[in-house]
N, C-alpha and C. Protein backbone atom coordinates (compact mmCIF):
# COMPACT_ATOMS: atom_id res chain seq x y z
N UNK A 1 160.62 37.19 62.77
CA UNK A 1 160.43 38.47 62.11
C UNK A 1 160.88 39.56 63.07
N UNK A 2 161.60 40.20 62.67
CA UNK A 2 162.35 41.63 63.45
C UNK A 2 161.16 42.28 63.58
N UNK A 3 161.55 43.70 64.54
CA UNK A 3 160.38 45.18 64.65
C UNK A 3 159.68 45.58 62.91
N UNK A 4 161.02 46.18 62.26
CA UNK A 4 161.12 46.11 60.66
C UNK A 4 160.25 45.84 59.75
N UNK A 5 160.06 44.44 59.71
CA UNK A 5 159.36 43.59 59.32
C UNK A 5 157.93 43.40 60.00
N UNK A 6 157.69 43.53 61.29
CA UNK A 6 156.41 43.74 61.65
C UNK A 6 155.58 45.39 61.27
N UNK A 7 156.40 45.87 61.10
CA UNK A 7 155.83 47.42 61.35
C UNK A 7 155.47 47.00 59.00
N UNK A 8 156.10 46.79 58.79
CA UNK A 8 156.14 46.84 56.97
C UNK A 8 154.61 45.83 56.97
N UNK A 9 154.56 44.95 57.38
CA UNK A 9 153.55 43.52 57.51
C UNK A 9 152.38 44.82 58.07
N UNK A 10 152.10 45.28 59.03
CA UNK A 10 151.32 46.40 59.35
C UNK A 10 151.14 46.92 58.70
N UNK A 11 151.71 47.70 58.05
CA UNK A 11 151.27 48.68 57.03
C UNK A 11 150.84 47.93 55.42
N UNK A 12 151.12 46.90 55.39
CA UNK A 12 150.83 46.27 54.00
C UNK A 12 149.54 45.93 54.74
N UNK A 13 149.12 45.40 55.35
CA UNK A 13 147.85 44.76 55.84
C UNK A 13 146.72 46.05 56.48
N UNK A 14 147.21 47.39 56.43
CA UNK A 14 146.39 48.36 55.69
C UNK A 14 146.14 49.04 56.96
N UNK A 15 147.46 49.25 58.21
CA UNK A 15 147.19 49.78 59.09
C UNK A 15 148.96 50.40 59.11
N UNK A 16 149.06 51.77 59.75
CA UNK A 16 150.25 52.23 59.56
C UNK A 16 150.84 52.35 61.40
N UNK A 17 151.94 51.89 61.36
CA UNK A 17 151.97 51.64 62.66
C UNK A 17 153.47 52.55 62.50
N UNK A 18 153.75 53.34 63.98
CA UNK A 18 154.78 54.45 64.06
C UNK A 18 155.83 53.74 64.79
N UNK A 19 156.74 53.90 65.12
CA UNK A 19 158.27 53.28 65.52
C UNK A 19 157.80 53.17 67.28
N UNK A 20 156.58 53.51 67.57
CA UNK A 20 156.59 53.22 69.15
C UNK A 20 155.17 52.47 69.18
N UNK A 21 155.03 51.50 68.22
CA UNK A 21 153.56 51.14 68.25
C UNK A 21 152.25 51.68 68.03
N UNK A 22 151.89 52.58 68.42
CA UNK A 22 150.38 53.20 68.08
C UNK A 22 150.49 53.49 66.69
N UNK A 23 148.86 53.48 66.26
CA UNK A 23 148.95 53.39 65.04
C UNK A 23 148.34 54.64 64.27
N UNK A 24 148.66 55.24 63.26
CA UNK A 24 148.24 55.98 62.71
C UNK A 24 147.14 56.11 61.94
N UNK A 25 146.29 57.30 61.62
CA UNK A 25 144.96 57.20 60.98
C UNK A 25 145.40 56.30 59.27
N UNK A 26 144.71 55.77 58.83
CA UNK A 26 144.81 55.18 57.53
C UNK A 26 143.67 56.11 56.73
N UNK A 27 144.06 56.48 55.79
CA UNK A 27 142.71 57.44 54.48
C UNK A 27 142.57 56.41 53.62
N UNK A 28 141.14 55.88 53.63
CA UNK A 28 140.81 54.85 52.58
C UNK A 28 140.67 55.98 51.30
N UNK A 29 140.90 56.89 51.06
CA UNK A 29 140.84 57.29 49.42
C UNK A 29 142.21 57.44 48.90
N UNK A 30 143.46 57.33 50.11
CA UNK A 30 144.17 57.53 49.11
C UNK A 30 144.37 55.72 48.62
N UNK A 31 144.22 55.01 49.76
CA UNK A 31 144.34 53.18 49.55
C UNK A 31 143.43 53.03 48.17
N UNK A 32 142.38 53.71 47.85
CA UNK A 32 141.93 54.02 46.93
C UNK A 32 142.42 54.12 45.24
N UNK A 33 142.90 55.33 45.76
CA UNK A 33 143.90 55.62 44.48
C UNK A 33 144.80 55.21 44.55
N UNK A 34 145.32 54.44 45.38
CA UNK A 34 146.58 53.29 44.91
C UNK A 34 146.58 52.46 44.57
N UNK A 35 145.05 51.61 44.82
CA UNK A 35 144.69 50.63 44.35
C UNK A 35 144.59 50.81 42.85
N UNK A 36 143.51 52.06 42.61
CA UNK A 36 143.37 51.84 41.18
C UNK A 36 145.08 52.38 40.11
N UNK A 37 145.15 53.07 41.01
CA UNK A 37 147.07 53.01 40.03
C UNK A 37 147.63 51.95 39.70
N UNK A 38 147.43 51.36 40.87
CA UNK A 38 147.92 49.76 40.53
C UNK A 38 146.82 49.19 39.29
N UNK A 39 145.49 49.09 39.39
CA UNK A 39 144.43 48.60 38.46
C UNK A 39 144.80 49.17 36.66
N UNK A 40 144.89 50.26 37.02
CA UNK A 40 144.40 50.99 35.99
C UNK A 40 145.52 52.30 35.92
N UNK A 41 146.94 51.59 35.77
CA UNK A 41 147.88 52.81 36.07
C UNK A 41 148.37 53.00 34.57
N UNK A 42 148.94 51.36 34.30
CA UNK A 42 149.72 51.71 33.13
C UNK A 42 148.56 51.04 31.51
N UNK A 43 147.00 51.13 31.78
CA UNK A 43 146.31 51.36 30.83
C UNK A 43 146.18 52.52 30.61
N UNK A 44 146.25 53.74 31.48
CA UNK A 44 146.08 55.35 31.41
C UNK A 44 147.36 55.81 31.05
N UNK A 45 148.73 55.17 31.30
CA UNK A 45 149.52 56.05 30.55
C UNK A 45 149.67 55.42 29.41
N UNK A 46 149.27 54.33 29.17
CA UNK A 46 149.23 53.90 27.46
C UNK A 46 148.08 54.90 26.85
N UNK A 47 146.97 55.09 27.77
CA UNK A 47 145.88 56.21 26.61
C UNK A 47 146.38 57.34 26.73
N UNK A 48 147.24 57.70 27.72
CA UNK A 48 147.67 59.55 27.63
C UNK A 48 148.99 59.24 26.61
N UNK A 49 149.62 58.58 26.29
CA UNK A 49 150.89 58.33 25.31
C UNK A 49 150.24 58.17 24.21
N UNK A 50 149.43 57.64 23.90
CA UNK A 50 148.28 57.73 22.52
C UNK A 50 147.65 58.67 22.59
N UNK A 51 147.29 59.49 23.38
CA UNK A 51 146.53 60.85 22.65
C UNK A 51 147.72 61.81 22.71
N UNK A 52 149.11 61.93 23.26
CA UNK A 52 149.91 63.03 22.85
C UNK A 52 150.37 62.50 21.56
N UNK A 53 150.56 61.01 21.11
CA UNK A 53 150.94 60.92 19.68
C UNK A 53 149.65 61.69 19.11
N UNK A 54 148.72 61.65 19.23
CA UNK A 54 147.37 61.54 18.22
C UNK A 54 147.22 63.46 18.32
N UNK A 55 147.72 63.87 19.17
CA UNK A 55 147.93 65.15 19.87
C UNK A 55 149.07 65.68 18.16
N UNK A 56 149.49 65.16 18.61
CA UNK A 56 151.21 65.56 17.63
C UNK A 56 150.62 65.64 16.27
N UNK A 57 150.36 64.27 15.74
CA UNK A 57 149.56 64.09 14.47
C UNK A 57 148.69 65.10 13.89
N UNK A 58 148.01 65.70 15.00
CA UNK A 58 146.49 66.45 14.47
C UNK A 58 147.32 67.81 14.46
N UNK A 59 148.49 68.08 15.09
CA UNK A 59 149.03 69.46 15.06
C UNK A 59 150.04 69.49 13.73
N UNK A 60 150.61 68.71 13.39
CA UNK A 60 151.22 68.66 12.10
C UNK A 60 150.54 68.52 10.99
N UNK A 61 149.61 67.59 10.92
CA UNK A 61 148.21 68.07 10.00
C UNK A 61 147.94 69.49 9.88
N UNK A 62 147.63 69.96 10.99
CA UNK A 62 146.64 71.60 10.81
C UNK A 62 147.78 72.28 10.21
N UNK A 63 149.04 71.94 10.78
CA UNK A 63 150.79 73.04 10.04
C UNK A 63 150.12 72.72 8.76
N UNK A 64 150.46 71.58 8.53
CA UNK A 64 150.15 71.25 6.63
C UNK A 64 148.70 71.88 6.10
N UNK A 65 147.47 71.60 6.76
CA UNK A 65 146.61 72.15 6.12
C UNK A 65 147.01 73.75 6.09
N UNK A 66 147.50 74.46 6.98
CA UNK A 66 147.61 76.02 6.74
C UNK A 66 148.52 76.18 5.66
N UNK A 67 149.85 75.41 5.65
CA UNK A 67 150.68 75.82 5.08
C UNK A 67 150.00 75.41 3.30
N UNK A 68 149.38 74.31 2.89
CA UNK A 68 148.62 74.53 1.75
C UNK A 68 147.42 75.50 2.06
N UNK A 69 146.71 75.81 2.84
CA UNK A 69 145.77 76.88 2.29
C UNK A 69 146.47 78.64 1.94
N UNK A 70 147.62 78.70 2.59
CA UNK A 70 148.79 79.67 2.21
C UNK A 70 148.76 79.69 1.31
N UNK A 71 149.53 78.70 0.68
CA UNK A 71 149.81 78.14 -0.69
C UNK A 71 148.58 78.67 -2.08
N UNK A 72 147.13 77.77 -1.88
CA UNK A 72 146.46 77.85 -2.74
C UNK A 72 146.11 79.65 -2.10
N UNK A 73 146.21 80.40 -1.27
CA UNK A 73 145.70 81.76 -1.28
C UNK A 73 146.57 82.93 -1.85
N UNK A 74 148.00 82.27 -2.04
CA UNK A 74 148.56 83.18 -2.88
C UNK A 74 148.31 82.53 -4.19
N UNK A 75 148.37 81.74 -4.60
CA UNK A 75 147.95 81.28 -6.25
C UNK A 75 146.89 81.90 -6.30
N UNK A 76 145.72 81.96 -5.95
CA UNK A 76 144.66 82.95 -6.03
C UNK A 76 144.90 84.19 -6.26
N UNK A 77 145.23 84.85 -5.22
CA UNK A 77 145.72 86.01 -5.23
C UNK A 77 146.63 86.56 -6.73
N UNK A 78 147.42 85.81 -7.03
CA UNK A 78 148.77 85.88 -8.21
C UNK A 78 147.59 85.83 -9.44
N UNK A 79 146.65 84.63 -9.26
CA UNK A 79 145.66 84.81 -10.40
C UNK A 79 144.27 85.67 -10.65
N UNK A 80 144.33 86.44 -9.33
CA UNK A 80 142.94 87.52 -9.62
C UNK A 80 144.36 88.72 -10.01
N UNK A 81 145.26 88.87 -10.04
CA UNK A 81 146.03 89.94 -10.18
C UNK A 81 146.44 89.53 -11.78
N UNK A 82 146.64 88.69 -12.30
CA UNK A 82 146.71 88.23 -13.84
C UNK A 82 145.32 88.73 -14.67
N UNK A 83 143.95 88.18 -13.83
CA UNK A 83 143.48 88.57 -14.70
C UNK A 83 142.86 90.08 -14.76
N UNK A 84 142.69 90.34 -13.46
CA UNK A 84 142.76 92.02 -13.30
C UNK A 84 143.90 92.58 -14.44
N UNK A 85 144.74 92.74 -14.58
CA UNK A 85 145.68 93.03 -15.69
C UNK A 85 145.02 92.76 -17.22
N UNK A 86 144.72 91.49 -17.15
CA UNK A 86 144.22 91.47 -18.79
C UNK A 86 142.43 91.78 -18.89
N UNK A 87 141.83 92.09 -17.52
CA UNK A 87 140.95 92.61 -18.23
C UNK A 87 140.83 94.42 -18.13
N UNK A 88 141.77 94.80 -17.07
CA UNK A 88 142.46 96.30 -18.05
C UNK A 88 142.97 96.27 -19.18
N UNK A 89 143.62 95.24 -19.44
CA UNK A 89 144.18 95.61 -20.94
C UNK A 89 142.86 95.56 -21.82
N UNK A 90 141.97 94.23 -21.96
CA UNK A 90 140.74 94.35 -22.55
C UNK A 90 139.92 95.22 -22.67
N UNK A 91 140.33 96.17 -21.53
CA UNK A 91 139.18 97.82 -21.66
C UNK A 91 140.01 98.50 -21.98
N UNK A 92 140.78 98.43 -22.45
CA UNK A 92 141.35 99.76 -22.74
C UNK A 92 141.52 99.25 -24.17
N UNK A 93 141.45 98.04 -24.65
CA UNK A 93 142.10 97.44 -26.06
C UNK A 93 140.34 98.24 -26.72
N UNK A 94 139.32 97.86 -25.95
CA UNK A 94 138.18 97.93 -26.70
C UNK A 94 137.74 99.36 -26.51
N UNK A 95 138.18 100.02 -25.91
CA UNK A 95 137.96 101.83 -25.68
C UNK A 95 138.57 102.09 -27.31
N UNK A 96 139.78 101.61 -26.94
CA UNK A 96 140.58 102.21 -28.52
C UNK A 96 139.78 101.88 -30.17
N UNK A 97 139.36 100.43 -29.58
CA UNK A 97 138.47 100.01 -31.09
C UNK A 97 137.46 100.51 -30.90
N UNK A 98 136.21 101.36 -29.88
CA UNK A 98 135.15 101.83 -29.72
C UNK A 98 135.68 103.39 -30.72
N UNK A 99 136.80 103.85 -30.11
CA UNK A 99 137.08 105.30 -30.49
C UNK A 99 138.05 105.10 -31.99
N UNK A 100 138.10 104.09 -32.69
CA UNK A 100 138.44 103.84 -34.00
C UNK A 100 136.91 103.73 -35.22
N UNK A 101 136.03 103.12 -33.93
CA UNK A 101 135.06 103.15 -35.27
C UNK A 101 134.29 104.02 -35.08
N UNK A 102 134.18 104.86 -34.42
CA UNK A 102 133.60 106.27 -34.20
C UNK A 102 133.97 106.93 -35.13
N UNK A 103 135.87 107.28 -34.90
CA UNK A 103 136.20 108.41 -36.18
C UNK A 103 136.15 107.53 -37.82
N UNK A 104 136.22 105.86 -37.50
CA UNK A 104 135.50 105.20 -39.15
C UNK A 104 134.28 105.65 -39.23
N UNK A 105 133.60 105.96 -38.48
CA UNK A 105 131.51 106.64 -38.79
C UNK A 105 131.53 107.99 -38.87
N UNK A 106 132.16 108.61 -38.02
CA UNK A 106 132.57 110.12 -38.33
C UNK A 106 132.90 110.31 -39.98
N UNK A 107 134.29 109.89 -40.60
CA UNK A 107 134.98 109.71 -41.38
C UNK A 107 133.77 109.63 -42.72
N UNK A 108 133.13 107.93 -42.19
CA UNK A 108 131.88 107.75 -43.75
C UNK A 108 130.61 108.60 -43.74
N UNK A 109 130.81 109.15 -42.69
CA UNK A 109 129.35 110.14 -42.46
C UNK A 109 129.67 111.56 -43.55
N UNK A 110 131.18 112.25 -43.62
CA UNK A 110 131.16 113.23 -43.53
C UNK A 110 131.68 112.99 -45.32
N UNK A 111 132.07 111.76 -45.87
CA UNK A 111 132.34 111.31 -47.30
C UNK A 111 130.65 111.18 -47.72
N UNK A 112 130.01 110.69 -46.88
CA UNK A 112 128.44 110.64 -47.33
C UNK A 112 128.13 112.30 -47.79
N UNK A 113 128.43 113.05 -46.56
CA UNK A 113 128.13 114.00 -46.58
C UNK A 113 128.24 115.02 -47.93
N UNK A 114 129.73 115.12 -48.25
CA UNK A 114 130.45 115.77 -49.17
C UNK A 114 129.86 115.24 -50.62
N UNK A 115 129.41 113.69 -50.74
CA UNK A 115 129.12 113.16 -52.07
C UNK A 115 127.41 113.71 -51.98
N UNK A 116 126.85 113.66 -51.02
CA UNK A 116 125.18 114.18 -51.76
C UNK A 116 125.57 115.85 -51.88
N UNK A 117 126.59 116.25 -51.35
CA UNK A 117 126.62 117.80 -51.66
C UNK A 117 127.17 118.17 -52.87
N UNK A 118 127.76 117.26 -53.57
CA UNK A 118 128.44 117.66 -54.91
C UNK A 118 126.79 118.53 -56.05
């Protein structure tokens, strides 16, 4: 085994050794988090790749739910404005028949009138 190869064998066996021998501090947290990258690396990017699909999904949903509640709030809208219209027309249709049978009672009041005066 060459220098190379001893210094790589060192450092795999969890000690970091510098090009003149002495050895450098080792941080068991990052050996840590390499370990578990290795453990538990590519189960976490399978769950972060499933929640940006599930991410995507729930945002094209909410587009669609807005874009139908748009939808049903102008049909609303189009239909309180329909019937607002016909129930002005309805008051004003029944003003006219209120003020038709007025001058019809006016009218038989004043034929009443004229016949007991004969």
């Amino acid at each position: 085994m060459n220098m190379k190869g001893a210094e790589q064998v060192g450092k795999a066996a969890g000690g970091a050794a510098s090009a003149n021998g002495s050895e450098a501090t080792v941080h068991p947290e990052a050996t840590i988090d390499q370990v578990r990258n290795l453990l538990f690396g590519g189960a976490q990017r399978t769950i972060e790749s499933n929640l940006a699909g599930l991410r995507e999904e729930i945002q094209a949903s909410l587009k669609q739910l807005q874009a139908d509640f748009a939808k049903e709030v102008a049909a609303l809208q189009t239909r309180l404005q329909e019937l607002e219209q016909d129930t002005e027309q309805k008051r004003l249709a029944s003003h006219r028949d209120v003020g038709a049978a007025i001058s019809e009672l006016g009218a038989a009041i004043t034929r009443l009138g004229s016949a007991t005066g004969r």
